[in-house]
Protein backbone atom coordinates (compact mmCIF):
# COMPACT_ATOMS: atom_id res chain seq x y z
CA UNK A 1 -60.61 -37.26 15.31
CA UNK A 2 -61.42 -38.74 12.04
CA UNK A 3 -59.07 -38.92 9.64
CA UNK A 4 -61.10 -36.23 7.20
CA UNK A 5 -61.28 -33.49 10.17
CA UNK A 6 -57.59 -33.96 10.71
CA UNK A 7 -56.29 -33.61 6.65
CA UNK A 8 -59.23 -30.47 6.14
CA UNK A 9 -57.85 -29.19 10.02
CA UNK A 10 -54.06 -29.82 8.36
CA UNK A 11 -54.97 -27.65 4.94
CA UNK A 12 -56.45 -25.00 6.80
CA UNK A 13 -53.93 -24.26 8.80
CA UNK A 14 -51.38 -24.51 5.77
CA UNK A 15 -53.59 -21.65 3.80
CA UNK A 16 -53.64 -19.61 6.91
CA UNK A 17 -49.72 -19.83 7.30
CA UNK A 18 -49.38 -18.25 3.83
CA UNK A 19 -51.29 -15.37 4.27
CA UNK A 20 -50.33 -14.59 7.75
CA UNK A 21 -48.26 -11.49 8.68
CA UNK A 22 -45.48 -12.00 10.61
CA UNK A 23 -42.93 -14.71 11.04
CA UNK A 24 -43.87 -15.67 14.66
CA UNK A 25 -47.56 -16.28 13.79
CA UNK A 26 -46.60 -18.38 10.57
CA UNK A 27 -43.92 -20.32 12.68
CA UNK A 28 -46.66 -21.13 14.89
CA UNK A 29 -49.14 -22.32 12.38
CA UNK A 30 -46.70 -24.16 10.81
CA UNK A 31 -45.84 -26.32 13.89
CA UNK A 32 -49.49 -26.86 14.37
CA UNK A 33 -49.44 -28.05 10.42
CA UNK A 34 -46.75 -30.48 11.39
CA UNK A 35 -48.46 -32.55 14.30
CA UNK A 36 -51.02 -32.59 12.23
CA UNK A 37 -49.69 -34.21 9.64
CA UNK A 38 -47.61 -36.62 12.21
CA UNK A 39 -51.12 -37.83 12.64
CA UNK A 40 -52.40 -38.21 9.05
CA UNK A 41 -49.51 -40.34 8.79
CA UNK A 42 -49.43 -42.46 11.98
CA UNK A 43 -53.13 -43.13 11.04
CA UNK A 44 -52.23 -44.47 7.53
């Protein structure tokens, strides 16, 4: 993935964590945020 599809994949998933309902689903998006991000930054 390009480094574009990763940060807009990254935000997404951030803006989806805050308006999600319980904990468990924004636990999960959150850890998806996070190897995202891993990646933005190996990739810099």
């Amino acid at each position: 993935m390009k480094h574009r599809e990763i940060t807009k994949k990254y935000f997404d998933l951030i803006n989806k964590a805050e308006c999600a309902n319980g904990r468990k689903e924004v636990v999960g998006l959150l850890k998806k945020a996070a190897k995202l991000k891993s990646k933005i930054e190996i990739s810099n």
